[in-house]
C-alpha atoms as a PDB file:
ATOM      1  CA  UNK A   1       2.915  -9.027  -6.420  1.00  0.00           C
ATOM      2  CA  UNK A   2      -0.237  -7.830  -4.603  1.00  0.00           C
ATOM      3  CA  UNK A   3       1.718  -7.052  -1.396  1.00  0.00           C
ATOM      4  CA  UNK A   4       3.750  -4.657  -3.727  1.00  0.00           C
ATOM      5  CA  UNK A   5       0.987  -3.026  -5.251  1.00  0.00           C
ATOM      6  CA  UNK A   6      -0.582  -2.458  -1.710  1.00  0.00           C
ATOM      7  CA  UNK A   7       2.598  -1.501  -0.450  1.00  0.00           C
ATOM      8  CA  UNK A   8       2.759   1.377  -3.439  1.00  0.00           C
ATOM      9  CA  UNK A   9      -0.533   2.159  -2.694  1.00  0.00           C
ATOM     10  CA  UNK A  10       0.023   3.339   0.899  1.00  0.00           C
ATOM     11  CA  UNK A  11       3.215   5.230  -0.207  1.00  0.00           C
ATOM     12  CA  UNK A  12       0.996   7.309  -2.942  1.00  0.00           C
ATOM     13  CA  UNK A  13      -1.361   8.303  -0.463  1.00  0.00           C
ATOM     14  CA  UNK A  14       1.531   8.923   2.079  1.00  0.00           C
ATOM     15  CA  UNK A  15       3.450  10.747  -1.026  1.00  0.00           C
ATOM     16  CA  UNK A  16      -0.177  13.012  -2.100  1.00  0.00           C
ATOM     17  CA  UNK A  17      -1.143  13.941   1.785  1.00  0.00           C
ATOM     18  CA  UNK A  18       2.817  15.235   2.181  1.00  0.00           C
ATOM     19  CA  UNK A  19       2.109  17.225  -0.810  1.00  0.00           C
ATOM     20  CA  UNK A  20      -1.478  18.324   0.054  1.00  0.00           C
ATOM     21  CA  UNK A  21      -3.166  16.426  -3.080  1.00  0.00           C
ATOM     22  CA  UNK A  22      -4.883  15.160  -0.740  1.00  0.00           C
ATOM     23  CA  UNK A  23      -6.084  15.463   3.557  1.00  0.00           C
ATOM     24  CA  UNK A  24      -5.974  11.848   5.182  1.00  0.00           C
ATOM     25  CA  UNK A  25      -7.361  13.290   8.210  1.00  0.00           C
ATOM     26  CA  UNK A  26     -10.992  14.464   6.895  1.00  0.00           C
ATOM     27  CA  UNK A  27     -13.590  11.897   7.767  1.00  0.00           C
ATOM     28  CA  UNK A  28     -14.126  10.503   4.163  1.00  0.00           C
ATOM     29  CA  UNK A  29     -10.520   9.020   4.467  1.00  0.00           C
ATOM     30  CA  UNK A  30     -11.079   8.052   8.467  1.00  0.00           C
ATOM     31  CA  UNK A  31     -13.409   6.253   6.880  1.00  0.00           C
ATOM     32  CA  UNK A  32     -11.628   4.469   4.239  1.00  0.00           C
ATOM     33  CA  UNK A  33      -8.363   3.644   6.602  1.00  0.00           C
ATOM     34  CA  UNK A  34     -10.605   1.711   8.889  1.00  0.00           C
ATOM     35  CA  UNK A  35     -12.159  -0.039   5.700  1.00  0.00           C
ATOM     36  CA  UNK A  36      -8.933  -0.584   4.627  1.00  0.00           C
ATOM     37  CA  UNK A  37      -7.555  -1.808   7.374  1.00  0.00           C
ATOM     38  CA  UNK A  38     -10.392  -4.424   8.330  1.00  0.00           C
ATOM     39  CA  UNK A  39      -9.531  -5.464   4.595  1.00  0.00           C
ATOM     40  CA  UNK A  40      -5.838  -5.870   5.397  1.00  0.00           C
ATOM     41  CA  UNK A  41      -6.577  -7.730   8.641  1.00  0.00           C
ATOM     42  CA  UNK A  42      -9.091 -10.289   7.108  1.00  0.00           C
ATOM     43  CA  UNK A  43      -6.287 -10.786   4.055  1.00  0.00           C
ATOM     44  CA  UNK A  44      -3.321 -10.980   6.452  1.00  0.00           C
ATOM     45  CA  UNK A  45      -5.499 -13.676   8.666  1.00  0.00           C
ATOM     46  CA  UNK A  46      -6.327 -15.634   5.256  1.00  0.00           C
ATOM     47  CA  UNK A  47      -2.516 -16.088   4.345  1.00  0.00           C
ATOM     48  CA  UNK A  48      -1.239 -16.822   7.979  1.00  0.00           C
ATOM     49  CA  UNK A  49      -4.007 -19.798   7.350  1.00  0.00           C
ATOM     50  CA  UNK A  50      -2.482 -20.392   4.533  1.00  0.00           C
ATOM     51  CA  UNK A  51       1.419 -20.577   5.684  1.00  0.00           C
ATOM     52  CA  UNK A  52      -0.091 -22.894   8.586  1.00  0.00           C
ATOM     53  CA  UNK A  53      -1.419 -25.298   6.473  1.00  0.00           C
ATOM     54  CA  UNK A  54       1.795 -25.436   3.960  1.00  0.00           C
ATOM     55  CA  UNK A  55       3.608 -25.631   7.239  1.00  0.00           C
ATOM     56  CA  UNK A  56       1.743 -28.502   8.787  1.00  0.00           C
ATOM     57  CA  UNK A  57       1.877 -30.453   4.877  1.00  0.00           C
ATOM     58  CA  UNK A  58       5.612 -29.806   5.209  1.00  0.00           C
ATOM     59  CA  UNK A  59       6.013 -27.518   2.126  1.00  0.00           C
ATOM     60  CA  UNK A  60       9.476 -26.141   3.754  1.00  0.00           C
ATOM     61  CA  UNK A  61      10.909 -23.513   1.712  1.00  0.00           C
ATOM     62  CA  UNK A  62       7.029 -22.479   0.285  1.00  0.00           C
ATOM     63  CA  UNK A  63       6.129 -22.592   3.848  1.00  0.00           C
ATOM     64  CA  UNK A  64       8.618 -19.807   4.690  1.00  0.00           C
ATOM     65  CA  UNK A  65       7.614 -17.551   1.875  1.00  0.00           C
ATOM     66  CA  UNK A  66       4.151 -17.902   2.734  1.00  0.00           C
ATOM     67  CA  UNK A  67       4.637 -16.937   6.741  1.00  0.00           C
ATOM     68  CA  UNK A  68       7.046 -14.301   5.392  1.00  0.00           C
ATOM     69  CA  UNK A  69       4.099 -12.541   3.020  1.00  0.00           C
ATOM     70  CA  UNK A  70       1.670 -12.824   5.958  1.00  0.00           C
ATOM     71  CA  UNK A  71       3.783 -10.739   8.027  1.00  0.00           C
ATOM     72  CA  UNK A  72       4.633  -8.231   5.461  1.00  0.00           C
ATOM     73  CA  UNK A  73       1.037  -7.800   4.538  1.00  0.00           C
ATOM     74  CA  UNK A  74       0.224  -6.816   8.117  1.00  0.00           C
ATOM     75  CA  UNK A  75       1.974  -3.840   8.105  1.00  0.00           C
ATOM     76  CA  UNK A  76       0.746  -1.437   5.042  1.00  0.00           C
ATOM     77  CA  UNK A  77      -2.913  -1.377   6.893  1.00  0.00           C
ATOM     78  CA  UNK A  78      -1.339  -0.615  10.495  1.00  0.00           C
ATOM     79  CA  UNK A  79       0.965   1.962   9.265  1.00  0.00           C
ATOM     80  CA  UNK A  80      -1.315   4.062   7.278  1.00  0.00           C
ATOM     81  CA  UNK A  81      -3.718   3.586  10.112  1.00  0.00           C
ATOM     82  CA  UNK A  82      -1.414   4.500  12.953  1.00  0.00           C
ATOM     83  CA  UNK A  83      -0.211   7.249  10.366  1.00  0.00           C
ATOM     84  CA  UNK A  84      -4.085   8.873   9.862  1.00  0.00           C
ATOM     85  CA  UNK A  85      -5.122   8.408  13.242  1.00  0.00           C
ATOM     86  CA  UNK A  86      -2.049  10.070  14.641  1.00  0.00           C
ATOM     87  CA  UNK A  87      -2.231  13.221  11.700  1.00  0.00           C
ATOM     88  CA  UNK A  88      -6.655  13.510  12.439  1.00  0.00           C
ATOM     89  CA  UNK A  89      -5.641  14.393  15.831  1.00  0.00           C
ATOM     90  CA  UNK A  90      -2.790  16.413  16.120  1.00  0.00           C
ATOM     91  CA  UNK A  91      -3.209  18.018  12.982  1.00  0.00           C
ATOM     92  CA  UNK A  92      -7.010  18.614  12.217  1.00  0.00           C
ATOM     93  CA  UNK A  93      -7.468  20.541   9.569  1.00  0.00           C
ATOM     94  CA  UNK A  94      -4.001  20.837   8.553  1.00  0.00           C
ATOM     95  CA  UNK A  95      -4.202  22.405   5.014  1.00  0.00           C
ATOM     96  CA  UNK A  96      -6.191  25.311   7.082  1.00  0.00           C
ATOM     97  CA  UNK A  97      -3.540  27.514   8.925  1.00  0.00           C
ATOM     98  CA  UNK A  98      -6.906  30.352   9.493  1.00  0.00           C
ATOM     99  CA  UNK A  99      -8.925  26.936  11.084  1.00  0.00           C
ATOM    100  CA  UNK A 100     -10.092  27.842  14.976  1.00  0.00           C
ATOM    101  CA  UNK A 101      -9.939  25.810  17.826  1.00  0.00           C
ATOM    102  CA  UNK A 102     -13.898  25.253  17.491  1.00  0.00           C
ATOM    103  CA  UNK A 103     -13.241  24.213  13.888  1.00  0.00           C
ATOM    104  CA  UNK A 104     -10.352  21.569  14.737  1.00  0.00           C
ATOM    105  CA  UNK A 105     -12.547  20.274  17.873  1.00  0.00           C
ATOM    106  CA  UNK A 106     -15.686  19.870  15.370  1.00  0.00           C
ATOM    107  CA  UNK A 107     -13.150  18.036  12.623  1.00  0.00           C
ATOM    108  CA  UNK A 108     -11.896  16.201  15.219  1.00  0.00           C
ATOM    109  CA  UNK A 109     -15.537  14.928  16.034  1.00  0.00           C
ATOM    110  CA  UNK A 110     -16.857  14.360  12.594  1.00  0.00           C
ATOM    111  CA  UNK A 111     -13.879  11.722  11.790  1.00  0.00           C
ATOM    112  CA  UNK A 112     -15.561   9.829  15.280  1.00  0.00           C
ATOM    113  CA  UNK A 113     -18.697   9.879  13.830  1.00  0.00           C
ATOM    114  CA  UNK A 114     -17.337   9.072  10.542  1.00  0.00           C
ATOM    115  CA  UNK A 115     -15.957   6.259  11.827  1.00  0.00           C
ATOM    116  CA  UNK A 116     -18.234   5.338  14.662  1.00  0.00           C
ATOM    117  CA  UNK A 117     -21.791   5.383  13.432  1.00  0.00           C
ATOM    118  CA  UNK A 118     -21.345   2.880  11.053  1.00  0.00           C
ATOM    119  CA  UNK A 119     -19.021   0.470  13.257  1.00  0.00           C
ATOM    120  CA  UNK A 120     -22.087   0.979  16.131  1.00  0.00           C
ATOM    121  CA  UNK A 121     -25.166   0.653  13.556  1.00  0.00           C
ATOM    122  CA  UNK A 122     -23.155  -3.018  12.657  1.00  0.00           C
ATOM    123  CA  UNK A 123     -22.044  -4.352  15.733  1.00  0.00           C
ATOM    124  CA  UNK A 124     -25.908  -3.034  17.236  1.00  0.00           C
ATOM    125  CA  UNK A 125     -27.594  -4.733  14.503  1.00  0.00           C
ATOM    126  CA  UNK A 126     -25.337  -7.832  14.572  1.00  0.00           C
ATOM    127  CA  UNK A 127     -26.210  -7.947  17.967  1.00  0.00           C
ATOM    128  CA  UNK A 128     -29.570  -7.742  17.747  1.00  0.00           C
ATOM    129  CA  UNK A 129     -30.266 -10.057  14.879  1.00  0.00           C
ATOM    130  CA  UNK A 130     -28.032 -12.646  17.328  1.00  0.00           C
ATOM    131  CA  UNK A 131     -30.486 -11.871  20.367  1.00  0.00           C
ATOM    132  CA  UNK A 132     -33.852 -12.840  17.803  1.00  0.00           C
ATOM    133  CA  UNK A 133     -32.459 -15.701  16.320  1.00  0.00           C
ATOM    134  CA  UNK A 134     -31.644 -17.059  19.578  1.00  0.00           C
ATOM    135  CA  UNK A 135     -34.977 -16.098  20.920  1.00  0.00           C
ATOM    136  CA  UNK A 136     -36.502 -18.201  18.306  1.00  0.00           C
ATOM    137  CA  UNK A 137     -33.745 -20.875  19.200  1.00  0.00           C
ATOM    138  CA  UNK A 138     -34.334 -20.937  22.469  1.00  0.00           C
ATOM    139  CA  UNK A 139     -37.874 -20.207  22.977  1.00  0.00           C
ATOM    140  CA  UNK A 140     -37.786 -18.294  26.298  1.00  0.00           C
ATOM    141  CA  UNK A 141     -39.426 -15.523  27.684  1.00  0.00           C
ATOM    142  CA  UNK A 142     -39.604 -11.926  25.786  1.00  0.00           C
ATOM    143  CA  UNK A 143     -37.804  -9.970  28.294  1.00  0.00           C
ATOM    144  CA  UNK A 144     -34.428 -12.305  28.071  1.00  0.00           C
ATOM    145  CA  UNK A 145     -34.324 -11.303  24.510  1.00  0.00           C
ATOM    146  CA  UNK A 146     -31.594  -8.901  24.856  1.00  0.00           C
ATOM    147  CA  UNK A 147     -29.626 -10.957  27.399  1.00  0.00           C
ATOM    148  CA  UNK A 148     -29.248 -14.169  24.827  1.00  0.00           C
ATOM    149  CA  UNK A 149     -26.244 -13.469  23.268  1.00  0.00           C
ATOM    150  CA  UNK A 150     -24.515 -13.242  26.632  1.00  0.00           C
ATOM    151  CA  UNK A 151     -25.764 -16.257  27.518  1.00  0.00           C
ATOM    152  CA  UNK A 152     -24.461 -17.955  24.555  1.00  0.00           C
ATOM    153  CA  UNK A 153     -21.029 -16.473  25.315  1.00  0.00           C
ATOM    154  CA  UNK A 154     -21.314 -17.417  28.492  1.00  0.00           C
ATOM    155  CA  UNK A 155     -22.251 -21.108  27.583  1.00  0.00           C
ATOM    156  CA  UNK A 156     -19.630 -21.300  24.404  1.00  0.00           C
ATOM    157  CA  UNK A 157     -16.456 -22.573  26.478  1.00  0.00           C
ATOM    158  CA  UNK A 158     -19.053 -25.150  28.177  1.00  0.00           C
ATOM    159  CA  UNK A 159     -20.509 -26.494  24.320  1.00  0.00           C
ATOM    160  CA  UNK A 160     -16.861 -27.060  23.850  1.00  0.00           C
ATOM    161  CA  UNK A 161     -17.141 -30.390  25.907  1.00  0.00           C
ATOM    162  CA  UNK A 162     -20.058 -31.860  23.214  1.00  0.00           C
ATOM    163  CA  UNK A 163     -17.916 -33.484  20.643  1.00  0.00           C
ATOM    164  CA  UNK A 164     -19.495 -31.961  17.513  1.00  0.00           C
ATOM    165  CA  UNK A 165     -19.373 -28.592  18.817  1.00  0.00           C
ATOM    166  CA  UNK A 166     -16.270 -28.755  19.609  1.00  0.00           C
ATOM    167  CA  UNK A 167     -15.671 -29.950  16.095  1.00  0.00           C
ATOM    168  CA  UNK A 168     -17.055 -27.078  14.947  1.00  0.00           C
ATOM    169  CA  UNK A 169     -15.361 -25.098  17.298  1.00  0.00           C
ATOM    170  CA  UNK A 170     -12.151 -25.574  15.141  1.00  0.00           C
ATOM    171  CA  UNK A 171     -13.252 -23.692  12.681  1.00  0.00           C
ATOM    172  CA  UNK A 172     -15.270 -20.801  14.642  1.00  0.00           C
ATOM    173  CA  UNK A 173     -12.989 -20.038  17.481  1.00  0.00           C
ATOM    174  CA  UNK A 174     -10.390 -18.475  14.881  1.00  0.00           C
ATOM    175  CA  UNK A 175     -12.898 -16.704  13.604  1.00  0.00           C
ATOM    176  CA  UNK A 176     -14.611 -15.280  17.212  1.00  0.00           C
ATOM    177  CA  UNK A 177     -10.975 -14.440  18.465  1.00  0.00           C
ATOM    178  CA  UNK A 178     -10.434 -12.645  14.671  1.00  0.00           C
ATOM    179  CA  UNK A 179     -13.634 -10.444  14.861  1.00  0.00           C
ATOM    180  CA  UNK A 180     -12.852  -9.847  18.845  1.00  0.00           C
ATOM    181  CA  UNK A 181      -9.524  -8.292  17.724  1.00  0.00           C
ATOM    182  CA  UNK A 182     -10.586  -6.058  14.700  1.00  0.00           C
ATOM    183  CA  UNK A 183     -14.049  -4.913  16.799  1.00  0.00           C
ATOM    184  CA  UNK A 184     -11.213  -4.111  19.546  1.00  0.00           C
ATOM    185  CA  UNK A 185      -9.051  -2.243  17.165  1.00  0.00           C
ATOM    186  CA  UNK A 186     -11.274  -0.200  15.582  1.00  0.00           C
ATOM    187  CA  UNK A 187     -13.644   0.687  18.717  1.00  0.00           C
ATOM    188  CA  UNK A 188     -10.285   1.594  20.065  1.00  0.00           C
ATOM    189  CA  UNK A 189      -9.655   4.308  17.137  1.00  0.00           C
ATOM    190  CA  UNK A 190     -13.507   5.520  17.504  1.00  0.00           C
ATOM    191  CA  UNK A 191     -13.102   6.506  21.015  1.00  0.00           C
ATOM    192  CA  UNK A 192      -9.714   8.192  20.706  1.00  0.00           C
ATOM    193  CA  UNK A 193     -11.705  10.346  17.952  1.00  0.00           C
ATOM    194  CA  UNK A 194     -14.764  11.100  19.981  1.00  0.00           C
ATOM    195  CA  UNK A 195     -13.137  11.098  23.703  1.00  0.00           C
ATOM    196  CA  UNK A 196     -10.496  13.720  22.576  1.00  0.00           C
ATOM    197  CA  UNK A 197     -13.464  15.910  20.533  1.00  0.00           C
ATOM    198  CA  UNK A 198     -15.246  15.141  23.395  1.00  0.00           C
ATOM    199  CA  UNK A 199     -12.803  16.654  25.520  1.00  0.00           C
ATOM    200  CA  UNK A 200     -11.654  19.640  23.334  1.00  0.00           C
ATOM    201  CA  UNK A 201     -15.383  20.498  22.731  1.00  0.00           C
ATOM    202  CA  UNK A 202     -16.237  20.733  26.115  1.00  0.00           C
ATOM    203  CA  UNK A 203     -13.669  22.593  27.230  1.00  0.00           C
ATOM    204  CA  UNK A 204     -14.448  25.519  24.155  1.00  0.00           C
ATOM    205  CA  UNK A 205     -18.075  25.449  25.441  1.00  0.00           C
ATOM    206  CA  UNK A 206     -16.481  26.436  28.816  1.00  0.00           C
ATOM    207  CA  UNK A 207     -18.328  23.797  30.798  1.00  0.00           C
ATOM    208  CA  UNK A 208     -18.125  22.794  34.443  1.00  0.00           C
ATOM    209  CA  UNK A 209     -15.042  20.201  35.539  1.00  0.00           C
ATOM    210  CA  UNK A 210     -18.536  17.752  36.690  1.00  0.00           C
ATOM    211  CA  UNK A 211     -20.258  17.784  33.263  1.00  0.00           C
ATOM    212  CA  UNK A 212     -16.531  17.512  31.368  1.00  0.00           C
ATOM    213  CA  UNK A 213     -16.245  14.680  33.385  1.00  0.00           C
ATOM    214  CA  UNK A 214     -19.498  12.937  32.829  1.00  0.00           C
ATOM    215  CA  UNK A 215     -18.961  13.368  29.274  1.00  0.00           C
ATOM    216  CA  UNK A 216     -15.864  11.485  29.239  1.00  0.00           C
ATOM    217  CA  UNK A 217     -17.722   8.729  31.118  1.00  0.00           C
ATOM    218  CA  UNK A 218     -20.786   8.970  28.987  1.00  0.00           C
ATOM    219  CA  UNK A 219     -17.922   8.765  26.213  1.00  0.00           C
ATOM    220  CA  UNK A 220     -17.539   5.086  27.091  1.00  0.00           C
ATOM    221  CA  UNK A 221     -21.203   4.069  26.179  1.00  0.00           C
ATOM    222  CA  UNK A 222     -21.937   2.518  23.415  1.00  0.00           C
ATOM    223  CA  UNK A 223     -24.913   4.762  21.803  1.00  0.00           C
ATOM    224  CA  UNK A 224     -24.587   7.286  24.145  1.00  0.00           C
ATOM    225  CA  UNK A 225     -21.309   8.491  22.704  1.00  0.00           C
ATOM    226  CA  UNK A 226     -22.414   9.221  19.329  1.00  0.00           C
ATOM    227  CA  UNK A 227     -25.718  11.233  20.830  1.00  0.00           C
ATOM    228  CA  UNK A 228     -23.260  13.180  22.983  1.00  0.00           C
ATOM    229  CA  UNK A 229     -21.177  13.786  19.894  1.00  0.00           C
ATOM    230  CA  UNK A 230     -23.731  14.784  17.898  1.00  0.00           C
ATOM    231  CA  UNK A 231     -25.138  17.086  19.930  1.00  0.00           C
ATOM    232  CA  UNK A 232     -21.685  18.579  21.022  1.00  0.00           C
ATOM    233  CA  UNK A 233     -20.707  19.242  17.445  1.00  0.00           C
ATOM    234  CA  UNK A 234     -23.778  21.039  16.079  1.00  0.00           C
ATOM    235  CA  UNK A 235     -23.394  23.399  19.517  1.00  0.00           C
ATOM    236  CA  UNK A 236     -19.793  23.899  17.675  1.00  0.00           C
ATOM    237  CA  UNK A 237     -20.829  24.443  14.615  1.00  0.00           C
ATOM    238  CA  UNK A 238     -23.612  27.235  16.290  1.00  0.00           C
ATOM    239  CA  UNK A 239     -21.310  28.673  17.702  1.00  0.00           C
ATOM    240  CA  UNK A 240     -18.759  29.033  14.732  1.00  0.00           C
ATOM    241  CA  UNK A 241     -21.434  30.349  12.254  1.00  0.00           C
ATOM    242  CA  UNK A 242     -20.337  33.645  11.864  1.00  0.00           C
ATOM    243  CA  UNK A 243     -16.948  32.296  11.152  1.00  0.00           C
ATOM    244  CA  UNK A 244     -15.026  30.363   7.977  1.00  0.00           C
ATOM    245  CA  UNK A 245     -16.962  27.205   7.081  1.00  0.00           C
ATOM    246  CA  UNK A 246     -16.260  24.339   8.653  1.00  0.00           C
END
């Protein structure tokens, strides 16, 4: 029943952006797609648990339904996502036919910062909460503080020998590989956003094939991208002043 209701869900907001109720492709919605989608992924990951433990008990018919539902409920999330990601950047600012090119290159930005400042400002944080707590762990010298957590990853397949850990590596590998997959995913969909505004905004600023260039490499930087975003779009948004609101 909840797969249905999901299922509706993505058809209504499918149905209202068709009829221009609504624009999927402003940042609010970039937004609430990759929400939604980490949401889907996390469900569709708790009932694939679910169908493997029916299947390993033997359940048989139950066990079919319940690997059947999994893979259904992966789908709603990575359609609608493939769907807004797909309409933010060939279609910015759709329900604007007067829109310029400056005003589809800043749109085009905002739904990378939209998404990408508050995927960085998490997996930053979560990073550096990891790097204290294994300072105080570890007890070592100041200066290694930010390079703990790559020693731990580094050391992780090695724990895995220590019988308890690996123990306990039942239960957190699933969970390592599941957050490796939706940071991939969704740091993915940031950098198509901010690499193509990226691109599109340097190219209306007229600047030099060098500096496009370094911006697309810059683009790749965790931190560094959202600065050069930043600063890219409010030279847009200078420069469109005099024109329709953006």
């Amino acid at each position: 029943m909840a797969i249905l209701l999901v299922y509706a869900a993505v058809v209504l907001l499918f149905v209202l952006d068709r009829m221009k109720k609504i624009e999927l492709g402003h940042p609010v919605w970039v937004l609430l797609t990759g929400a939604g989608y980490f949401c889907s992924t996390l469900w569709t990951a708790a009932l694939t648990l679910l169908a493997l433990v029916q299947t390993v008990e033997g359940a048989g018919i139950s066990s079919l339904l319940a690997w059947g539902q999994a893979a259904l409920s992966a789908l709603p999330g990575t359609l609608l996502g493939l769907y807004v990601v797909g309409k933010a950047n060939f279609f910015p600012l759709a329900r604007v036919p007067e829109a310029t090119r400056v005003q589809r290159a800043a749109r085009i930005l905002d739904d990378g910062l939209a998404l990408g400042i508050p995927l960085q400002v998490l997996l930053l944080g979560g990073y550096g909460y990891a790097a204290v707590s294994l300072h105080g762990a570890f007890q070592g010298p100041v200066w290694m503080l930010p390079f703990y957590p790559l020693v731990l990853a580094a050391l992780w397949p090695m724990l895995h020998l220590v019988f308890h850990v690996a123990l306990v590596a039942i239960v957190l590998d699933p969970l390592i590989l599941l957050a490796a997959f939706l940071i991939g995913v969704l740091w993915t969909v940031q950098e198509i956003f901010l690499l193509h505004g990226l691109v599109r905004g340097c190219i209306l600023q007229k600047k030099r094939p060098g500096a496009l260039a370094l911006h697309i490499l810059l683009g790749l930087v965790p931190a560094v991208n959202l600065i050069l975003a930043i600063r890219l779009r409010l030279a847009l948004r200078a420069g469109a002043r005099e024109e329709v609101s953006i």
